[in-house]
Structure formats: C-alpha cells, structure tokens
N, C-alpha and C. Protein backbone atom coordinates (compact mmCIF):
# COMPACT_ATOMS: atom_id res chain seq x y z
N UNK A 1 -21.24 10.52 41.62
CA UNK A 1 -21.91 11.05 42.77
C UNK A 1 -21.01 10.93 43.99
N UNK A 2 -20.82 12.00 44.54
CA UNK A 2 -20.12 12.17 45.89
C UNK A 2 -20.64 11.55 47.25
N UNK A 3 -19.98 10.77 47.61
CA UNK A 3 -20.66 10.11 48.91
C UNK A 3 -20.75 11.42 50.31
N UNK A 4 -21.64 11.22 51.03
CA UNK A 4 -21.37 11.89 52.31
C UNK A 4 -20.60 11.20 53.35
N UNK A 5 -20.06 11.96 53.83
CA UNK A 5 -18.99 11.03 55.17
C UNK A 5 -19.93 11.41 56.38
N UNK A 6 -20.66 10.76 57.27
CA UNK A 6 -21.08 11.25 58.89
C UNK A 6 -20.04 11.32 59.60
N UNK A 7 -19.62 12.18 60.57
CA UNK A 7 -19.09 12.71 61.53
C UNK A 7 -20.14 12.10 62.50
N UNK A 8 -18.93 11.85 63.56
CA UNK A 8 -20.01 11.68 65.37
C UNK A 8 -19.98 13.22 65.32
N UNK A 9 -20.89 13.73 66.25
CA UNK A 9 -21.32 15.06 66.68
C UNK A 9 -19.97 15.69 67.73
N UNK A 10 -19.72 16.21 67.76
CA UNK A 10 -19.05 16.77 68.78
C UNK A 10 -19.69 17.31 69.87
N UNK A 11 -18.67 17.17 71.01
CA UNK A 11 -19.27 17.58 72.59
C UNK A 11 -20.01 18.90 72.44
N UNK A 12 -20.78 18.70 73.19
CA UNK A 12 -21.40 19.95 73.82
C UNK A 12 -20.22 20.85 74.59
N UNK A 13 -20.03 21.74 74.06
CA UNK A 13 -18.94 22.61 74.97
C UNK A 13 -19.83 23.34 75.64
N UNK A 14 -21.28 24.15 75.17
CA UNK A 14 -21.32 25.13 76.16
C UNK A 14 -22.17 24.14 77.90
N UNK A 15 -22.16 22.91 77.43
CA UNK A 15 -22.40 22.66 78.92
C UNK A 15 -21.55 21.20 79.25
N UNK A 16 -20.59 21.57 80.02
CA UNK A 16 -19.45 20.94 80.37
C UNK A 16 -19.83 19.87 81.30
N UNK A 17 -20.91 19.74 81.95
CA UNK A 17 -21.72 18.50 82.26
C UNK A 17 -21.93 17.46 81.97
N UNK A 18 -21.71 17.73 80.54
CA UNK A 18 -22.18 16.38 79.47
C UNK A 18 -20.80 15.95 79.28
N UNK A 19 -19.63 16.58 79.96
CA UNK A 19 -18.35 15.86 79.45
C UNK A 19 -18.10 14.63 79.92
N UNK A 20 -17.97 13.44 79.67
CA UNK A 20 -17.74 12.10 79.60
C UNK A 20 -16.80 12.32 81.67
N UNK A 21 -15.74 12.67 81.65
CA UNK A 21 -14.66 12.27 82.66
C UNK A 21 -15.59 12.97 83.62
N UNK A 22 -16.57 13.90 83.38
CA UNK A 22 -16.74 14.84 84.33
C UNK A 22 -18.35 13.52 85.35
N UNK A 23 -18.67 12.83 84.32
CA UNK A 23 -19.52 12.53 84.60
C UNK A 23 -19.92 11.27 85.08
N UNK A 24 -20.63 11.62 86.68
CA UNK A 24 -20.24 10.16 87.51
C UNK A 24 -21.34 9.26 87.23
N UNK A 25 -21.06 7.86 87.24
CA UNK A 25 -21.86 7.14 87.11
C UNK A 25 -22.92 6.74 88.01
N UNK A 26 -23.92 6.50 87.84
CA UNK A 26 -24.70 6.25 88.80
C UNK A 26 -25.28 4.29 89.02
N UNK A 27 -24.90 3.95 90.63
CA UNK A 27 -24.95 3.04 90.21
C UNK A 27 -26.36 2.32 91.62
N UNK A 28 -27.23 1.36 91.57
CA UNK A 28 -27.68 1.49 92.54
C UNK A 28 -26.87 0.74 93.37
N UNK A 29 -27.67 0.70 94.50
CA UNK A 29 -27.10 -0.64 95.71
C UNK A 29 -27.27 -1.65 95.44
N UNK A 30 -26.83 -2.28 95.78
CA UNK A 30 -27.13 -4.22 95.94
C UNK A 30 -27.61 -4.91 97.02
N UNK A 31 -28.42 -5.40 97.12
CA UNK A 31 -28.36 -6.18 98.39
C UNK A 31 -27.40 -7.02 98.70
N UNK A 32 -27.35 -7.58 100.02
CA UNK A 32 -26.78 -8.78 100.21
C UNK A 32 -26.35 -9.76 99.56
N UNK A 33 -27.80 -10.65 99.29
CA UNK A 33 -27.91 -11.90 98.31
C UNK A 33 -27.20 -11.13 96.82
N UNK A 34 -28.30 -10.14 96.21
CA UNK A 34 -27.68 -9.42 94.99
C UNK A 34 -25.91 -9.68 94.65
N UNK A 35 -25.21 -8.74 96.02
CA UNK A 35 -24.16 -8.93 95.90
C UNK A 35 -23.09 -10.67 95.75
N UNK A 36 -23.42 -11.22 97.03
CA UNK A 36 -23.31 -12.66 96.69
C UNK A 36 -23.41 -13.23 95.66
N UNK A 37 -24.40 -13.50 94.61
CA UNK A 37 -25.08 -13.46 93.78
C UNK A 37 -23.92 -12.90 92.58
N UNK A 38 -24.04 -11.86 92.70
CA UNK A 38 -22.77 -10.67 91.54
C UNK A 38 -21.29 -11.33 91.84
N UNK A 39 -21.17 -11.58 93.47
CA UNK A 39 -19.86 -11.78 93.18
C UNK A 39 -19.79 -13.83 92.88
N UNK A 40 -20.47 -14.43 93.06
CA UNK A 40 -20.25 -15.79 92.51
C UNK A 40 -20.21 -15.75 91.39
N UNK A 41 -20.70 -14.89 90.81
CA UNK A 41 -21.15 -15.43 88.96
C UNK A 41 -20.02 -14.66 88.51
N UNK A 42 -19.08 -13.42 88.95
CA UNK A 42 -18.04 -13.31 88.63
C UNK A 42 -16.96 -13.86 89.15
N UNK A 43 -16.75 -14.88 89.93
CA UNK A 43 -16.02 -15.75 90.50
C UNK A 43 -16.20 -17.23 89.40
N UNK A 44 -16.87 -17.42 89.32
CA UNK A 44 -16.91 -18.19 88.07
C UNK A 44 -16.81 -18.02 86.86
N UNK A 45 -17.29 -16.76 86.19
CA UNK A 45 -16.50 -16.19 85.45
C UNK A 45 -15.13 -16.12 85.27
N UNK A 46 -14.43 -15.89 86.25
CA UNK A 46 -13.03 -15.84 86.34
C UNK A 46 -12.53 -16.90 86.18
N UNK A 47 -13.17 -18.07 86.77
CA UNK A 47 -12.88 -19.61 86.80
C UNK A 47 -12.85 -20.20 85.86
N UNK A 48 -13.94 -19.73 85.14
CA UNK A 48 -14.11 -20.24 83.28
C UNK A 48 -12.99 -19.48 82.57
N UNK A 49 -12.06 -18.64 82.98
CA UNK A 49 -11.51 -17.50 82.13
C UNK A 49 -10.06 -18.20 82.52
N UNK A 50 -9.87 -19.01 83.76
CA UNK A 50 -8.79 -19.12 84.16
C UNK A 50 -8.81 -20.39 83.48
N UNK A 51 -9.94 -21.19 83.71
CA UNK A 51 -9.87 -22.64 83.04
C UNK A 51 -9.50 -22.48 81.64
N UNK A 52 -10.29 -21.99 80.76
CA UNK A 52 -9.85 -21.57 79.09
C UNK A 52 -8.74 -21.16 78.87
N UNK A 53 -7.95 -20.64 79.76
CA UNK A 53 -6.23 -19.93 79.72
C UNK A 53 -5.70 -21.41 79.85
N UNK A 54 -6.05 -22.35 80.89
CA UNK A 54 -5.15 -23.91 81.11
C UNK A 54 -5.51 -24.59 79.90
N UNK A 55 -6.99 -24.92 79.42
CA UNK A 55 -7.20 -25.22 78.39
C UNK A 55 -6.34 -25.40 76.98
N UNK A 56 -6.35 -23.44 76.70
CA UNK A 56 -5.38 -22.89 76.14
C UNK A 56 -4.17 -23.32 76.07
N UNK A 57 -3.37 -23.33 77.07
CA UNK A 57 -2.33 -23.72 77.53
C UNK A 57 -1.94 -25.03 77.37
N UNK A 58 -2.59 -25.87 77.95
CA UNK A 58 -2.36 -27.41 77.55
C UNK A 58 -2.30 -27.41 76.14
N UNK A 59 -3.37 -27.05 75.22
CA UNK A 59 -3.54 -27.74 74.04
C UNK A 59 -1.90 -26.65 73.20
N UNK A 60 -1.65 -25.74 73.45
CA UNK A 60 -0.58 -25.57 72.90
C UNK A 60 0.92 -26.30 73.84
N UNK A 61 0.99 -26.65 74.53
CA UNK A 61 1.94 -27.57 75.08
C UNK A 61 1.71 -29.01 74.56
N UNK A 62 0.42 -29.74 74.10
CA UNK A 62 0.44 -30.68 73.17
C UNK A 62 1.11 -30.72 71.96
N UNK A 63 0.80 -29.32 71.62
CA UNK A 63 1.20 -29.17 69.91
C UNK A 63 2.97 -29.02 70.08
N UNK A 64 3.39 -27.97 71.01
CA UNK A 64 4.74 -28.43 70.87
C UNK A 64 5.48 -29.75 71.19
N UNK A 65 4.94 -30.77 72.28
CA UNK A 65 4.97 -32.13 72.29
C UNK A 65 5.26 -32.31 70.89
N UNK A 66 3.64 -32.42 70.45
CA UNK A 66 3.58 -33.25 69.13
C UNK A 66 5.41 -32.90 67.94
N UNK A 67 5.16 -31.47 68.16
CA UNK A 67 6.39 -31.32 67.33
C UNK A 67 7.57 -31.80 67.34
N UNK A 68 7.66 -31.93 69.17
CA UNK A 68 9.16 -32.19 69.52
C UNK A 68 9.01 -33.61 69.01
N UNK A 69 8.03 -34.36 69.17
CA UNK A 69 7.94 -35.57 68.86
C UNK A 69 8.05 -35.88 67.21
N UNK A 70 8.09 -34.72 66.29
CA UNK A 70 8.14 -35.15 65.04
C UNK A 70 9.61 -34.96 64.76
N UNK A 71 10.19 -33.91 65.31
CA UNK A 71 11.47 -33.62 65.29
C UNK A 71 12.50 -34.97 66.15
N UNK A 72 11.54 -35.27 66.96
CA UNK A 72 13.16 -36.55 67.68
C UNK A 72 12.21 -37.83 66.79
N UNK A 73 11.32 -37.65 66.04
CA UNK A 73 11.64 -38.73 64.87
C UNK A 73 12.13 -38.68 63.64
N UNK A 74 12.17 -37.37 63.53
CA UNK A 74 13.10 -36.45 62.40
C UNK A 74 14.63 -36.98 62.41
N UNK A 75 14.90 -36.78 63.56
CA UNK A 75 16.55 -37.45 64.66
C UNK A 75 16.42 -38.21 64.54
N UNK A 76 15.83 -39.81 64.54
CA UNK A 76 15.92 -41.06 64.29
C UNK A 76 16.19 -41.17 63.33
N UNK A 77 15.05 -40.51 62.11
CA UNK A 77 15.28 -41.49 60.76
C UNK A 77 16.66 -41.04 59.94
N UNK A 78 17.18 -39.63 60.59
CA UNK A 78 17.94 -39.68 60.03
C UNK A 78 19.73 -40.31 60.24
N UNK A 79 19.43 -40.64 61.76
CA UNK A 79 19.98 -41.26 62.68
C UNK A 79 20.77 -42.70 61.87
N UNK A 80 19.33 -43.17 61.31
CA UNK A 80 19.27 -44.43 60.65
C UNK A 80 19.75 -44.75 59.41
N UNK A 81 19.53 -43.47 58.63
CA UNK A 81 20.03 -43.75 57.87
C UNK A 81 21.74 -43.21 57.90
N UNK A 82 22.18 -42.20 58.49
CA UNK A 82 23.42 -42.25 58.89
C UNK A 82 23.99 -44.04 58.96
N UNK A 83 23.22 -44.42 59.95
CA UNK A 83 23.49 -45.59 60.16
C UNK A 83 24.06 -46.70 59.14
N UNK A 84 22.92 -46.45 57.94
CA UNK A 84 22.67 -47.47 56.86
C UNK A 84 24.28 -47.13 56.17
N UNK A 85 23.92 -45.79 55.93
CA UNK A 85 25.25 -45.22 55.28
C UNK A 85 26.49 -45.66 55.58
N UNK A 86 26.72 -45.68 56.78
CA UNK A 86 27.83 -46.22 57.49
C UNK A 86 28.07 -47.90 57.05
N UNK A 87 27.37 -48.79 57.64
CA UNK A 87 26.79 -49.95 57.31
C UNK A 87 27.65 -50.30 55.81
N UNK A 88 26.97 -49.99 54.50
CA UNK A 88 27.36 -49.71 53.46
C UNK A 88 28.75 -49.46 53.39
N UNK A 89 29.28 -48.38 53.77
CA UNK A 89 30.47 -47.88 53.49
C UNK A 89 31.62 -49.09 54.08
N UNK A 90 30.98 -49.69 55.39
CA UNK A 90 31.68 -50.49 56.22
C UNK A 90 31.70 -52.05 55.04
N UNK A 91 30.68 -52.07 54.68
CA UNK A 91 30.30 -53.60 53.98
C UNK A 91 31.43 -53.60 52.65
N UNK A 92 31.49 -51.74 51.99
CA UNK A 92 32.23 -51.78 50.65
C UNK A 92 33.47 -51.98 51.12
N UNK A 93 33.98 -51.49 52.50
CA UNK A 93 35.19 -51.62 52.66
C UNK A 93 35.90 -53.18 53.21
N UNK A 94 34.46 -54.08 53.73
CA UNK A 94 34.76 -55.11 53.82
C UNK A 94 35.15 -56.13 52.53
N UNK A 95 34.26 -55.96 51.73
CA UNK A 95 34.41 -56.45 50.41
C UNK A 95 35.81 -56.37 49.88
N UNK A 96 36.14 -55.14 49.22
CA UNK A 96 37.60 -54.85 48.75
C UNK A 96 38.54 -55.51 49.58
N UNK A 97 38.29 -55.32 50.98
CA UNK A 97 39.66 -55.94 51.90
C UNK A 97 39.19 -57.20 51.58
N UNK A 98 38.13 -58.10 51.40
CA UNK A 98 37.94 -59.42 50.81
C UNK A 98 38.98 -59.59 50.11
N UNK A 99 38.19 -59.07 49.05
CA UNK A 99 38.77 -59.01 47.58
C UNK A 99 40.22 -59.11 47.32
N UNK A 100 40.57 -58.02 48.16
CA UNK A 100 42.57 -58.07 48.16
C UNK A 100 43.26 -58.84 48.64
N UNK A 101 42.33 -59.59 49.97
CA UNK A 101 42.95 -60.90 50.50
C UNK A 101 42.78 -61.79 49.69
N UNK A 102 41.83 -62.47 48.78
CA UNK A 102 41.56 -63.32 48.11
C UNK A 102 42.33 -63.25 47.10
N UNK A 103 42.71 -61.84 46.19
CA UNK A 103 43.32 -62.38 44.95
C UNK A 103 45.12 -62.09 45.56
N UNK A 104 45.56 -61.69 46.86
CA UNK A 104 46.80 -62.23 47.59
C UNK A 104 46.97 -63.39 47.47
N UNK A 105 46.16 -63.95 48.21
CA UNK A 105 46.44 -65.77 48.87
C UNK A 105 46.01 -66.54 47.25
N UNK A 106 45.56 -66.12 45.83
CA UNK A 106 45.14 -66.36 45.04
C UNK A 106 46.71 -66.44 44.29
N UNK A 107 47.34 -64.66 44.36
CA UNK A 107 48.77 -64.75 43.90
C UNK A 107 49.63 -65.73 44.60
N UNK A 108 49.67 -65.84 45.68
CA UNK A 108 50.49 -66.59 46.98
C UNK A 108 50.42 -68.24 46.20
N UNK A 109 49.10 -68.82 46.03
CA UNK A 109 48.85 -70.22 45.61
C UNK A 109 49.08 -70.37 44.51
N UNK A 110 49.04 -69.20 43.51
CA UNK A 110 49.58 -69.33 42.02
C UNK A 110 50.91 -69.76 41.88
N UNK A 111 51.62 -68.74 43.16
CA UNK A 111 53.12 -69.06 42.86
C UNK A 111 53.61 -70.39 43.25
N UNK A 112 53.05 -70.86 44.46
CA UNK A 112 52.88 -72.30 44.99
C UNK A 112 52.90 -73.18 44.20
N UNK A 113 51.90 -73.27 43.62
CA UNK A 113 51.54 -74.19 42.46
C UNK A 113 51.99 -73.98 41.19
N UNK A 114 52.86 -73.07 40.83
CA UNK A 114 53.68 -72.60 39.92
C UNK A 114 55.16 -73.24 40.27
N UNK A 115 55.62 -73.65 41.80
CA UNK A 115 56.80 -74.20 41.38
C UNK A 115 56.83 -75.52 42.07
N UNK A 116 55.12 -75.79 42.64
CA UNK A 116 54.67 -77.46 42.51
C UNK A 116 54.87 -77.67 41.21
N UNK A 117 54.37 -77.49 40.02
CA UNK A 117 54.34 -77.65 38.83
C UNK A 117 55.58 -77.55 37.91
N UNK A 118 56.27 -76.48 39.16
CA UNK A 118 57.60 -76.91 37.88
C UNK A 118 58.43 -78.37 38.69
N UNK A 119 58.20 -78.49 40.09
CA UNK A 119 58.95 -79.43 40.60
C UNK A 119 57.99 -80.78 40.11
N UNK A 120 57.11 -80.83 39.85
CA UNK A 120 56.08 -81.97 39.22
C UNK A 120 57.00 -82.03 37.97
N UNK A 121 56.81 -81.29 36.91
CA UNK A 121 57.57 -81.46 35.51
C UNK A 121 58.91 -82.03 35.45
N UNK A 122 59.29 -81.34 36.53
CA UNK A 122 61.08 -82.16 36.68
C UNK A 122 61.10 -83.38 36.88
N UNK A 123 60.61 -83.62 38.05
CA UNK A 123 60.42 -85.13 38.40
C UNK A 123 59.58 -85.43 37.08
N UNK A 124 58.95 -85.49 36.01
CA UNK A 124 58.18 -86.45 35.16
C UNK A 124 59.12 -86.47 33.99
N UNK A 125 59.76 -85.28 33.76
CA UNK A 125 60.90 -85.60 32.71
C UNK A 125 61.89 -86.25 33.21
N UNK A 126 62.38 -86.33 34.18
CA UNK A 126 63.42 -87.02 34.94
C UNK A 126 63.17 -88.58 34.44
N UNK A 127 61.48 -88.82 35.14
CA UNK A 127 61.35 -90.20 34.98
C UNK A 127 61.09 -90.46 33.78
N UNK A 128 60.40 -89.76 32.91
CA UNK A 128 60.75 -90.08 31.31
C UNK A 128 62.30 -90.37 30.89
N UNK A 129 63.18 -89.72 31.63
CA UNK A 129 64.49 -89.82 30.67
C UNK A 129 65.16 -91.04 31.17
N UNK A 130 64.56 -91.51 32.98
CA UNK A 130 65.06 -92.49 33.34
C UNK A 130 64.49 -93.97 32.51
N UNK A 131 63.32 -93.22 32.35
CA UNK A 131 62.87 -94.91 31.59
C UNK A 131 63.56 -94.62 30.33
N UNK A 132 63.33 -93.58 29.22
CA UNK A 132 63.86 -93.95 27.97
C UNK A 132 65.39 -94.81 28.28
N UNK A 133 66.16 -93.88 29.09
CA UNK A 133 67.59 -94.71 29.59
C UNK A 133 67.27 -96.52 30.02
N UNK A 134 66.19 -96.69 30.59
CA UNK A 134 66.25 -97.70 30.85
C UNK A 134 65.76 -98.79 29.62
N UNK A 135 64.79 -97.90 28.81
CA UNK A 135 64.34 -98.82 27.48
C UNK A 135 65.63 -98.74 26.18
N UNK A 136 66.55 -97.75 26.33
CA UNK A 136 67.74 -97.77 25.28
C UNK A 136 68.77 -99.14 26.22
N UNK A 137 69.15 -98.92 27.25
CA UNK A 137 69.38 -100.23 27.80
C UNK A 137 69.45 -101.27 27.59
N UNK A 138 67.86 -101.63 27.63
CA UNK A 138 67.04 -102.86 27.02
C UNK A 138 67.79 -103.51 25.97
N UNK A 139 67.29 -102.40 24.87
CA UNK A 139 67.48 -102.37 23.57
C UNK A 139 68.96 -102.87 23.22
N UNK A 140 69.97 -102.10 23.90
CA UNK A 140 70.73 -102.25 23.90
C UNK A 140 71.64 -103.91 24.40
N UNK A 141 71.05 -104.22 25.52
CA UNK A 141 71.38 -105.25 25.92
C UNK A 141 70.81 -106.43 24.58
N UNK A 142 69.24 -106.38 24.12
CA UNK A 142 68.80 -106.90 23.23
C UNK A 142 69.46 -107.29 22.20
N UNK A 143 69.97 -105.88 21.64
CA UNK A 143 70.83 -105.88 20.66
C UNK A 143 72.38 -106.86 20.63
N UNK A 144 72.60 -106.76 21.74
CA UNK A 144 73.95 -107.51 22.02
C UNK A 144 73.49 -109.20 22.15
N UNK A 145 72.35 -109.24 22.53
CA UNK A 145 72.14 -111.13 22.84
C UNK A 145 72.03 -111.21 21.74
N UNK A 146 71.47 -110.67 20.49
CA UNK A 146 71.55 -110.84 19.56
C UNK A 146 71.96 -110.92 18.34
N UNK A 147 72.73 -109.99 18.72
CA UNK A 147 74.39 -109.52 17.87
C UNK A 147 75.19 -111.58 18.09
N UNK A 148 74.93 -111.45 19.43
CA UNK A 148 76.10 -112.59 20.04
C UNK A 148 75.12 -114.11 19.18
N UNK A 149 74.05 -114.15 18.90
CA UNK A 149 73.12 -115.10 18.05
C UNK A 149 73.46 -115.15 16.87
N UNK A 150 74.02 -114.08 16.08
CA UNK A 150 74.25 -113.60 14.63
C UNK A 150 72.95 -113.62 14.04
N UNK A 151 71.71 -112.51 14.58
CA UNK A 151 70.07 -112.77 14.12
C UNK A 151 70.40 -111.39 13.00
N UNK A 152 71.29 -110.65 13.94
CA UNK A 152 71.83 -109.11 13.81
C UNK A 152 71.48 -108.41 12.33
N UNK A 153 72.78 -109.45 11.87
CA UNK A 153 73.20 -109.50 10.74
C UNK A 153 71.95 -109.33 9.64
N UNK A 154 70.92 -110.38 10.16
CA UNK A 154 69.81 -111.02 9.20
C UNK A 154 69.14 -109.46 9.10
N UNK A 155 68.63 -108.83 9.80
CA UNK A 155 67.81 -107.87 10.04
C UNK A 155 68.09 -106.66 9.68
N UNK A 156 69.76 -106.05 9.90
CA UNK A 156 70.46 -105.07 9.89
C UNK A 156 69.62 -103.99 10.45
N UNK A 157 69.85 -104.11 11.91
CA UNK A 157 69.12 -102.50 12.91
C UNK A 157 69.81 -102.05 13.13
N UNK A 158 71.23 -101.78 12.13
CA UNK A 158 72.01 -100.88 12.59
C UNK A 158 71.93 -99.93 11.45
C-alpha cells in the first residue's frame, strides 16, 4: 500500500494580501506599567541568559582546569619516573665503578701480598737453612768432641 505524502497548501496567489512579507502585524499598545512590566521581565530574561552563558562558561573553564590539571600530573609522573630511570642508571653506573675499583685495589693487594709472601718465604727458608747450618754445626762440633773421646768409633756415624 502506497502511503500519501501531505503537502502544506500553497499561497493564495489570487489574493496577494495573504502574502506573509506583505502582511503587517498588528500589535496593541501598552501601557506604561504594561510596558515597564514587558521591559523588566525581558531584562531579566536577558540576565538569566547572560548568567547561564557565565554559568556555561565557568563550568567549561573548570573542565579545562581539571584537564590541565591531569595533564601537569601527567608531567609529573612522568617526570618521576624519568627521574627513577635516571636514579637507576646512575646507581648501575655506580656499582660497576664500585666493582672496578674493588677488584683494582683487590689486583693491587694481590700483588702486594704476592711479593709479601714471596719476601715472607725467603726470609723462612733463609732461616730454615740458617738453622739446619746451625744444627749440622752442632752435629758437627758433636761429632768432633766425640771423635776426640774415641765414643766415634763405638757407634760408627760415619
């Protein structure tokens, strides 16, 4: 089934009277008060129209606040963690330079104590060889008081 479409009517052409531009409005008078009256309540009108525009206005100057305010905490945190990052990078690089000083002065004391230890060893073989020298000595001298006893003979330690 076919719908009908309504059309508005079209103007009256044969009486040009009825044409909209042609046709003046009629309006009455006002009194005084009337007018007063008309013009306060559109004076407040306007006032309510101007107030709702500040209204308006404020509450979207809040909202961009609010934003700017999410954005320069946006800028902080990432601020911070830049920060941390840094921090870190600074701490790894402290470490290693630790690290390289420690096993330096680690090589440095090795070698130290590498030729404490050999000058320790010298001196202890030294004094080992001085005492054995001094206990063949002994022995030696021993041997001769005893040689000169004729015990020597008895024993044969030669």
């Amino acid at each position: 089934m076919r719908r009908m479409v309504k059309y508005s009517p079209s103007p009256d052409e044969s009486r040009p009277s009825l044409n909209a531009h042609l046709v003046t409005p009629r309006t009455r008078e006002l009194s005084e008060t009337e007018l007063n009256t008309e013009l306060e309540r559109l004076k407040r009108q306007q006032r309510g129209v101007k107030l709702a525009i500040a209204e308006a206005e404020l509450e979207k100057e809040r909202i961009s606040l609010t934003q700017k305010r999410v954005e320069v905490g946006i800028a902080k945190v990432n601020l911070e963690s830049t920060k941390c990052d840094f921090l870190a990078a600074a701490h790894k690089l402290v470490e290693k330079r630790a690290r390289v000083a420690i096993a330096s002065d680690n090589a440095q004391s090795a070698l130290s104590e590498w030729s404490m230890n050999q000058d320790a060893i010298r001196e202890k073989v030294q004094s080992i060889h001085l005492s054995v020298q001094e206990a063949t000595q002994k022995n030696v001298d021993k041997e001769d008081d005893l040689h000169l006893r004729g015990v020597v003979s008895r024993f044969s330690l030669r």
